[in-house]
N, C-alpha and C. Protein backbone atom coordinates (compact mmCIF):
# COMPACT_ATOMS: atom_id res chain seq x y z
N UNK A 1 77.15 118.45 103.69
CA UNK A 1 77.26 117.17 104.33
C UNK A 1 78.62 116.99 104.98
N UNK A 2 79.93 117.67 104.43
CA UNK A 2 80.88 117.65 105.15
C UNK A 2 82.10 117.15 104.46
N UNK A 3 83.46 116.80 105.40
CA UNK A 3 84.61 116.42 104.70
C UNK A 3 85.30 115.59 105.61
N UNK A 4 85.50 114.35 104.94
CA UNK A 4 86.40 113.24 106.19
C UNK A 4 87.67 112.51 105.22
N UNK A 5 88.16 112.33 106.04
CA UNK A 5 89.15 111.29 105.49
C UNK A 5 89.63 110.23 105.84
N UNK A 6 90.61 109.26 105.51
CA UNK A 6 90.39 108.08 106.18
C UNK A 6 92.42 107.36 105.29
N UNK A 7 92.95 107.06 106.18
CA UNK A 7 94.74 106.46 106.00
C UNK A 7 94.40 104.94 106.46
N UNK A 8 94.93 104.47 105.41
CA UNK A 8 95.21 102.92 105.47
C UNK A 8 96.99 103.09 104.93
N UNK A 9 97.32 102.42 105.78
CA UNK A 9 98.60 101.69 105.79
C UNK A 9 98.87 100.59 105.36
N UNK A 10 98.77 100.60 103.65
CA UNK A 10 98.54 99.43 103.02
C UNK A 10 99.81 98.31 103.11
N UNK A 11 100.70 98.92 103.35
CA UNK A 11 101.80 98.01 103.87
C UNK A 11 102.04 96.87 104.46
N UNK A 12 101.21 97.68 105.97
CA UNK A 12 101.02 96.50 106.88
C UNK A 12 99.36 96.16 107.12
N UNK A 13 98.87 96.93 106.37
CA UNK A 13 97.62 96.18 105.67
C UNK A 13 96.54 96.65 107.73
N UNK A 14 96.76 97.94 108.34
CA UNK A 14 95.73 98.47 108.89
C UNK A 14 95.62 99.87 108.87
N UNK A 15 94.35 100.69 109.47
CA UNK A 15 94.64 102.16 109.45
C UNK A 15 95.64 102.78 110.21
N UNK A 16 96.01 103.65 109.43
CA UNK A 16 97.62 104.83 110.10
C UNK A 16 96.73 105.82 111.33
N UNK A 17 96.81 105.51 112.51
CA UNK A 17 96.38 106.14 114.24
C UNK A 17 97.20 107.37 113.98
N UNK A 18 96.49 108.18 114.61
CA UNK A 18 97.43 109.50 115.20
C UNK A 18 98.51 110.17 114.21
N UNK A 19 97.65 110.15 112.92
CA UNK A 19 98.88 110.67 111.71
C UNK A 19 97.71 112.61 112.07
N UNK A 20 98.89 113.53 112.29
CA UNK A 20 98.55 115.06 112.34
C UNK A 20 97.72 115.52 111.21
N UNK A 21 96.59 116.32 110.60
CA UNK A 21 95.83 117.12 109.65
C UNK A 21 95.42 118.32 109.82
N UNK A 22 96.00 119.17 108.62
CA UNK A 22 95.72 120.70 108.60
C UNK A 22 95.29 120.42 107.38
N UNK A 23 94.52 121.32 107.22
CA UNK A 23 92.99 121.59 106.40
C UNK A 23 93.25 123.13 106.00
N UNK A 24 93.61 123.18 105.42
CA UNK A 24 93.23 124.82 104.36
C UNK A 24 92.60 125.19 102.98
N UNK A 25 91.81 126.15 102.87
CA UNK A 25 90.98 126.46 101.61
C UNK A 25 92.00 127.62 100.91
N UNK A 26 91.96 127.46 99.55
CA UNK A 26 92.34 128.68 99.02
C UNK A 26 91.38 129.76 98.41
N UNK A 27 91.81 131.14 99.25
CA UNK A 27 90.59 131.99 99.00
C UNK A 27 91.58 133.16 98.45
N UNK A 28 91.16 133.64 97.17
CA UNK A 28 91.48 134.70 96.71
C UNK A 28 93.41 134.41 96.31
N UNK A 29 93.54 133.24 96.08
CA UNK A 29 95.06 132.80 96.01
C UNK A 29 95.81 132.47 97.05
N UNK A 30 95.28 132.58 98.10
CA UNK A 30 96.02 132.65 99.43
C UNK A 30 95.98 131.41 100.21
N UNK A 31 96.70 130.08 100.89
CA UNK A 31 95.92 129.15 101.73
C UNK A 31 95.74 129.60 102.85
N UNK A 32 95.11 129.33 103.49
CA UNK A 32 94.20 129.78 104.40
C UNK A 32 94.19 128.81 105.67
N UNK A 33 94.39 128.66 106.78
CA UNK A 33 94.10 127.86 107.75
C UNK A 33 92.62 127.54 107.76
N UNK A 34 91.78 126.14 107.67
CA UNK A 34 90.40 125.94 108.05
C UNK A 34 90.07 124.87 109.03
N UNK A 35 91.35 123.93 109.04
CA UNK A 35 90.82 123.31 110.49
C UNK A 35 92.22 121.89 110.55
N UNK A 36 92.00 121.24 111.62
CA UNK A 36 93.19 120.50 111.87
C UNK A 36 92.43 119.35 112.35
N UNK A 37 93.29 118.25 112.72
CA UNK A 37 92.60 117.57 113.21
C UNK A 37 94.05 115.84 113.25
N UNK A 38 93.56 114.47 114.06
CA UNK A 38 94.06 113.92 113.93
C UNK A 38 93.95 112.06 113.52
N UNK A 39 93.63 111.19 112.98
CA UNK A 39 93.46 110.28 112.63
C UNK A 39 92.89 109.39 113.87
N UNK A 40 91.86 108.91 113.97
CA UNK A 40 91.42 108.25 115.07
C UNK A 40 92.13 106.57 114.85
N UNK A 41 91.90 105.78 115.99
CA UNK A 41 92.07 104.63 116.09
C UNK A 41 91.85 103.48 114.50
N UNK A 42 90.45 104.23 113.75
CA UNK A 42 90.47 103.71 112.65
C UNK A 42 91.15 104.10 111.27
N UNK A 43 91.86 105.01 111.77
CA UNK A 43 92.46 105.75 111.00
C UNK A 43 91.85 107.12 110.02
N UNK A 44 90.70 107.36 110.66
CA UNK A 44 89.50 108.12 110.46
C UNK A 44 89.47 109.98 110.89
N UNK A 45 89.40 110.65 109.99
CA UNK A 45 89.38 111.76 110.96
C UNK A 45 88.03 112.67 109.82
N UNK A 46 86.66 112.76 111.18
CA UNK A 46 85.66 113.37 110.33
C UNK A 46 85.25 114.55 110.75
N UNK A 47 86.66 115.21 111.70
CA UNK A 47 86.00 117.09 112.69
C UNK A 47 87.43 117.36 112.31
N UNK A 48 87.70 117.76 110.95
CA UNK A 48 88.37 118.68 110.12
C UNK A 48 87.39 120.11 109.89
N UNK A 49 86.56 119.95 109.79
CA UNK A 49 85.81 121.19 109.89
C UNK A 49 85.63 121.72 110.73
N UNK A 50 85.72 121.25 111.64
CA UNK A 50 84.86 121.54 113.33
C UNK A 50 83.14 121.68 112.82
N UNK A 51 82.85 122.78 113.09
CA UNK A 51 81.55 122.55 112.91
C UNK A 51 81.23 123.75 111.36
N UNK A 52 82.04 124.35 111.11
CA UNK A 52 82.27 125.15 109.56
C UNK A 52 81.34 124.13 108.29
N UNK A 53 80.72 125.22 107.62
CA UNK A 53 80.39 124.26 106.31
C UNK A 53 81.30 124.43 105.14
N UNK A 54 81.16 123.15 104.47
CA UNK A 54 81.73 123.42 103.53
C UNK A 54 81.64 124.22 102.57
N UNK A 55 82.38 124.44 101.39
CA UNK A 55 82.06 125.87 100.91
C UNK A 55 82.61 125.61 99.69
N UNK A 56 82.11 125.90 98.61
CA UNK A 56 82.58 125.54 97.06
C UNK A 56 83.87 126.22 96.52
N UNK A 57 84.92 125.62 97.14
CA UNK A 57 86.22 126.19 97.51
C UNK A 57 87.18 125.07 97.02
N UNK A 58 88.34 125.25 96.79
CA UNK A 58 89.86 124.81 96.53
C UNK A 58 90.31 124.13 97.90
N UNK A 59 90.47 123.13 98.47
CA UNK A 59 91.03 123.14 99.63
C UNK A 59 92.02 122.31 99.90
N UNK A 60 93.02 121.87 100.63
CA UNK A 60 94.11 121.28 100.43
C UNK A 60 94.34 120.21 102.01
N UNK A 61 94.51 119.20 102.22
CA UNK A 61 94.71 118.42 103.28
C UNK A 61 95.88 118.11 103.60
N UNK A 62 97.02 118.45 104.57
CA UNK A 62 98.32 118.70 104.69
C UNK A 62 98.81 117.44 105.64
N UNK A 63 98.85 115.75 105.27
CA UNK A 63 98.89 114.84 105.94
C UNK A 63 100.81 114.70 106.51
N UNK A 64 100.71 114.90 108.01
CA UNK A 64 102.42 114.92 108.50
C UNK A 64 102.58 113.45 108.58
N UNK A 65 103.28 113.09 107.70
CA UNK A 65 102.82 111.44 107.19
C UNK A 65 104.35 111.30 108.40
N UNK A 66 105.02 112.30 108.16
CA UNK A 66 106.71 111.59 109.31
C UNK A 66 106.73 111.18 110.78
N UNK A 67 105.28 111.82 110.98
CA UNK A 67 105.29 111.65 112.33
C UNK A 67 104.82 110.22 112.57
N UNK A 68 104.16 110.35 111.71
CA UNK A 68 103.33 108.65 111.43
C UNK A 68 103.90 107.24 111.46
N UNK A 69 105.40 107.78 110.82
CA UNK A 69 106.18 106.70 110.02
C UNK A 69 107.32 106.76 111.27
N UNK A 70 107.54 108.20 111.94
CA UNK A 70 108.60 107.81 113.08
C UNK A 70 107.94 107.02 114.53
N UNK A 71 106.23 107.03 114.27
CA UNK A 71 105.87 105.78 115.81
C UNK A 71 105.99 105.01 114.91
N UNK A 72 106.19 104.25 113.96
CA UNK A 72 105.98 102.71 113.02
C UNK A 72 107.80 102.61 112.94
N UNK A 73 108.61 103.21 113.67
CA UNK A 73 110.22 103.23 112.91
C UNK A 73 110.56 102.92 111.88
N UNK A 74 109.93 103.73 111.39
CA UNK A 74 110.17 103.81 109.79
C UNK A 74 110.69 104.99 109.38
N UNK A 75 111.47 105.10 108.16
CA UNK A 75 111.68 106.48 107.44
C UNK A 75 111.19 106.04 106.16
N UNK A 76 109.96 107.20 106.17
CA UNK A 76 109.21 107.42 105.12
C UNK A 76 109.92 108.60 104.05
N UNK A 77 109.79 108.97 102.80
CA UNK A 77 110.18 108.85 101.13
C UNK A 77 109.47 109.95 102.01
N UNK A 78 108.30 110.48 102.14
CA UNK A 78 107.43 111.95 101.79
C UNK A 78 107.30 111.84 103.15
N UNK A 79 107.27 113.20 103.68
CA UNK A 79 107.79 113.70 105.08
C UNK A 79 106.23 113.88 105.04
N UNK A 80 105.39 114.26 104.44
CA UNK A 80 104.49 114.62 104.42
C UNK A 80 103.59 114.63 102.85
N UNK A 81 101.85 114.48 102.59
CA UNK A 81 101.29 114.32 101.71
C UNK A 81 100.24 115.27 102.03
N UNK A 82 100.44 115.84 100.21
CA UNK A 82 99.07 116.84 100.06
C UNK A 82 98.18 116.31 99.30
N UNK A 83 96.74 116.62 99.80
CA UNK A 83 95.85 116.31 98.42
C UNK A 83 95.06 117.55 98.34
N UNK A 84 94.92 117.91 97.15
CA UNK A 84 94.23 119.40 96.63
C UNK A 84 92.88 118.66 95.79
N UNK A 85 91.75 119.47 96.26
CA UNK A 85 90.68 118.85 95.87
C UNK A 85 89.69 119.85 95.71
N UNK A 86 88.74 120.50 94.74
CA UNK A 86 87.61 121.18 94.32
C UNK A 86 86.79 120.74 94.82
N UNK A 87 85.60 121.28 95.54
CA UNK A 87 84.71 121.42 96.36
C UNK A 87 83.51 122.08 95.13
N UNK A 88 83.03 121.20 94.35
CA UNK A 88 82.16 121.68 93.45
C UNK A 88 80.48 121.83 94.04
N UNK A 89 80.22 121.26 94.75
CA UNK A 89 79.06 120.73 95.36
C UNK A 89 78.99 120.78 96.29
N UNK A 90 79.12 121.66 97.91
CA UNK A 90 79.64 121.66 99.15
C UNK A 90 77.72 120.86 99.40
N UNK A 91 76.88 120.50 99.23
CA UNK A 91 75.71 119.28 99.83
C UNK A 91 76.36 118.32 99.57
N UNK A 92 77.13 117.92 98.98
CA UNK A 92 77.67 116.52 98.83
C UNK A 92 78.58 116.68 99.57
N UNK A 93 78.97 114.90 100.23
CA UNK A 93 79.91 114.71 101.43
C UNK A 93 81.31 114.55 100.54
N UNK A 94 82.13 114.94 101.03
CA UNK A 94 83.76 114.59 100.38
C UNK A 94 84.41 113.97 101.12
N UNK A 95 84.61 112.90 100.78
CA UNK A 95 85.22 111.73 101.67
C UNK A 95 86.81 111.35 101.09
N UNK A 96 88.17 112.17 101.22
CA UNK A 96 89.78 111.85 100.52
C UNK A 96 90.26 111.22 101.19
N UNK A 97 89.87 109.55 100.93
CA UNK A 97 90.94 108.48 101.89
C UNK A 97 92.47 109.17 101.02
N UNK A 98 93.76 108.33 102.00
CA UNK A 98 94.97 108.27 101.50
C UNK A 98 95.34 106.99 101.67
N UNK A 99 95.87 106.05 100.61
CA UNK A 99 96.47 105.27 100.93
C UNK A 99 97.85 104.95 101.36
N UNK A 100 98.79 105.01 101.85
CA UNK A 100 99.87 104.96 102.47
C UNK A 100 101.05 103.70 102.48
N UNK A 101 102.13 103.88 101.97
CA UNK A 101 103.11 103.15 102.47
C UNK A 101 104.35 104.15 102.95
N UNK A 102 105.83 103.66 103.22
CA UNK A 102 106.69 104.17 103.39
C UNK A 102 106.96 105.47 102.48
N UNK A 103 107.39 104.47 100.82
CA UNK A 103 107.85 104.98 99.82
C UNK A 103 106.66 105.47 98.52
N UNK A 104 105.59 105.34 99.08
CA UNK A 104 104.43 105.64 98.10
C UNK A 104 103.05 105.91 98.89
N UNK A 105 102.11 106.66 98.14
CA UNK A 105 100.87 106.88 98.19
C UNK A 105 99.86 106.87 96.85
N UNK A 106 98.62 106.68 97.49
CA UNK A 106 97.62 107.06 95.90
C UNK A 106 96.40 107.39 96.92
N UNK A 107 95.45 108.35 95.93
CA UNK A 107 94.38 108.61 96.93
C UNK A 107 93.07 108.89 95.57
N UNK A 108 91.86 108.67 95.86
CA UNK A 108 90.27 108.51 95.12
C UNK A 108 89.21 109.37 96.10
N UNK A 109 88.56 109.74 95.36
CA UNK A 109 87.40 110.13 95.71
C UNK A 109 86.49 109.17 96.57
N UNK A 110 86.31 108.86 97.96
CA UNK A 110 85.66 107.84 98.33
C UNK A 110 84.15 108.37 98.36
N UNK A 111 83.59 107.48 99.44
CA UNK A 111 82.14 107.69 99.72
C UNK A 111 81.92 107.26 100.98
């Protein structure tokens, strides 16, 4: 079913536009390049895969949160945020919002 994600900028309380995403699986210990991609208007980005299936794999979402925080003139605490997530079930959709401020993040399993 696939893999999306989704940045709210709980700060100023809308989604984070145009924050950069690299997508890598770890195969055999190694990360791996699997796809990139960039936060739409809703803060949405769901062609991290391109058109690849998912695959019952380790994979890691590499959010360039600075670039994010230098159009908002801000200096953000984490230049950047990872989330590492098991792919137990690749038919089920995996949906890793991030929530976002300057100096903090937290992120859940959405739907």
């Amino acid at each position: 079913m696939g893999l999306s994600t989704h940045i709210l900028d709980t700060a100023l309380g809308r989604p984070a536009v145009n924050v950069p995403l690299l997508l890598y699986k770890l195969v055999e210990g190694r990360w791996l390049t699997a796809g990139s991609g960039h936060t739409d208007a809703d803060g949405r980005c769901k062609s991290l895969l391109d058109d690849a299936p998912l695959q019952p794999l380790t994979y890691k979402i590499h959010f360039l949160t600075e670039t994010y925080y230098a159009a908002q003139s801000l200096t953000g605490l984490y230049p950047y945020v990872e989330i590492v997530f098991t792919v137990a079930d690749p038919a089920q959709h995996y949906h890793i919002p991030l929530l976002l401020t300057a100096n903090g993040y937290t992120t859940y399993r959405g739907s």
